[in-house]
Protein backbone atom coordinates (compact mmCIF):
# COMPACT_ATOMS: atom_id res chain seq x y z
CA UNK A 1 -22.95 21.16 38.92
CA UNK A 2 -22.56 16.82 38.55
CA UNK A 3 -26.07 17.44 37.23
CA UNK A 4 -25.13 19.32 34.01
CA UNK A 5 -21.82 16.90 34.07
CA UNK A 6 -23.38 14.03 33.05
CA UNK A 7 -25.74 15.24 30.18
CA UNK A 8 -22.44 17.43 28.93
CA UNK A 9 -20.49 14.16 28.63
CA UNK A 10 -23.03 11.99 26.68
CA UNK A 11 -23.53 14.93 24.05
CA UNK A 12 -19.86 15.24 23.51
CA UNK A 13 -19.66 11.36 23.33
CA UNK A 14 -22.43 11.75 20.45
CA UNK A 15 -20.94 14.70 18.77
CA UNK A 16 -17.67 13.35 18.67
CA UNK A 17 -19.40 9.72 17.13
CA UNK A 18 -21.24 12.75 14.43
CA UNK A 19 -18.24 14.44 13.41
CA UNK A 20 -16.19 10.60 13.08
CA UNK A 21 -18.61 9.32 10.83
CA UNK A 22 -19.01 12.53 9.05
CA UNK A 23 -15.50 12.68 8.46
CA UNK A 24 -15.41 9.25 7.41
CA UNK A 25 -18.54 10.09 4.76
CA UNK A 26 -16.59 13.11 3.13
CA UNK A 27 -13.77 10.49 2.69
CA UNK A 28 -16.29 8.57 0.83
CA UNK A 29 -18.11 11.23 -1.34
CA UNK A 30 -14.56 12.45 -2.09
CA UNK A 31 -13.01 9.38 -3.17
CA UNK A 32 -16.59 8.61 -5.06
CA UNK A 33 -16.35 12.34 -6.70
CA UNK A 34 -12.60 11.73 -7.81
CA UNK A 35 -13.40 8.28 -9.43
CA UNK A 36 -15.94 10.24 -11.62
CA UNK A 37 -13.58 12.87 -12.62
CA UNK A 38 -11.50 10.64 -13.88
CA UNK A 39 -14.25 8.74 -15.74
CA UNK A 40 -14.86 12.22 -17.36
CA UNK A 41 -11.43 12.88 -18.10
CA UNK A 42 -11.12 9.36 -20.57
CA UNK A 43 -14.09 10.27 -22.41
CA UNK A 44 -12.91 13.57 -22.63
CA UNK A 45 -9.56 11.76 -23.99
CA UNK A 46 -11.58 9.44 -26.05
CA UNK A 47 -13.24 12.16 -27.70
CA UNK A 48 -10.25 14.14 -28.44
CA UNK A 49 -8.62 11.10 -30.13
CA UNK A 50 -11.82 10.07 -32.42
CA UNK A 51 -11.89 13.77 -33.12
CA UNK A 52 -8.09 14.15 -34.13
CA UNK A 53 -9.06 10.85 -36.25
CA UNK A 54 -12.30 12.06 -37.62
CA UNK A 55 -10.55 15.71 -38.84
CA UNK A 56 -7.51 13.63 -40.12
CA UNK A 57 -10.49 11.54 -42.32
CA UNK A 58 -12.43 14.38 -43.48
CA UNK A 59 -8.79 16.49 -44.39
CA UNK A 60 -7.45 13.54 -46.69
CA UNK A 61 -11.06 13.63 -48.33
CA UNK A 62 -10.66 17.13 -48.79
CA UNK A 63 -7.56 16.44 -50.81
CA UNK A 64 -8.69 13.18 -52.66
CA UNK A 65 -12.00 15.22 -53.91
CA UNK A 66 -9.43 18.08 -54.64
CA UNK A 67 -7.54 16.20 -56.79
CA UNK A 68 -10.49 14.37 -58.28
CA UNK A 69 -11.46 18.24 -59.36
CA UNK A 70 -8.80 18.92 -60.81
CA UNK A 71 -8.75 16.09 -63.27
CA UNK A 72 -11.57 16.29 -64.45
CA UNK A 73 -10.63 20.19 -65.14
CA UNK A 74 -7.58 19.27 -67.01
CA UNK A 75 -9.86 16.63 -68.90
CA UNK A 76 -12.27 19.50 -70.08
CA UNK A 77 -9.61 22.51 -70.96
């Protein structure tokens, strides 16, 4: 039985070193994955913004060519 004991103890000691520095890994690749989310998220924020700006532009062209129509409408009735 102190045969098995020995062998027992030194694979515990190394699965119990694994599963420490696998645990500390995940912490990495999670704080690593959460850093690009948020990356994502102010492009994603960016984008929405130029967007909002770009549809505000192309809206007060819409009105500007509108109203350029209609003068020259009035100009030939």
């Amino acid at each position: 039985m102190e045969f098995f004991a020995i062998p027992i103890s030194i694979l515990i000691s190394i699965l119990t070193y694994l599963a420490w520095r696998n645990g500390r890994w995940m912490k990495e690749s999670h704080q690593d994955t959460m850093a690009v989310l948020d990356r994502i998220e102010k492009g994603h924020t960016e984008a929405r913004k130029e967007m909002a700006e770009t549809l505000k532009y192309i809206a007060q062209l819409i009105v500007s060519e509108g109203e350029k129509t209609r003068q020259i409408i009035k100009v030939q009735i």
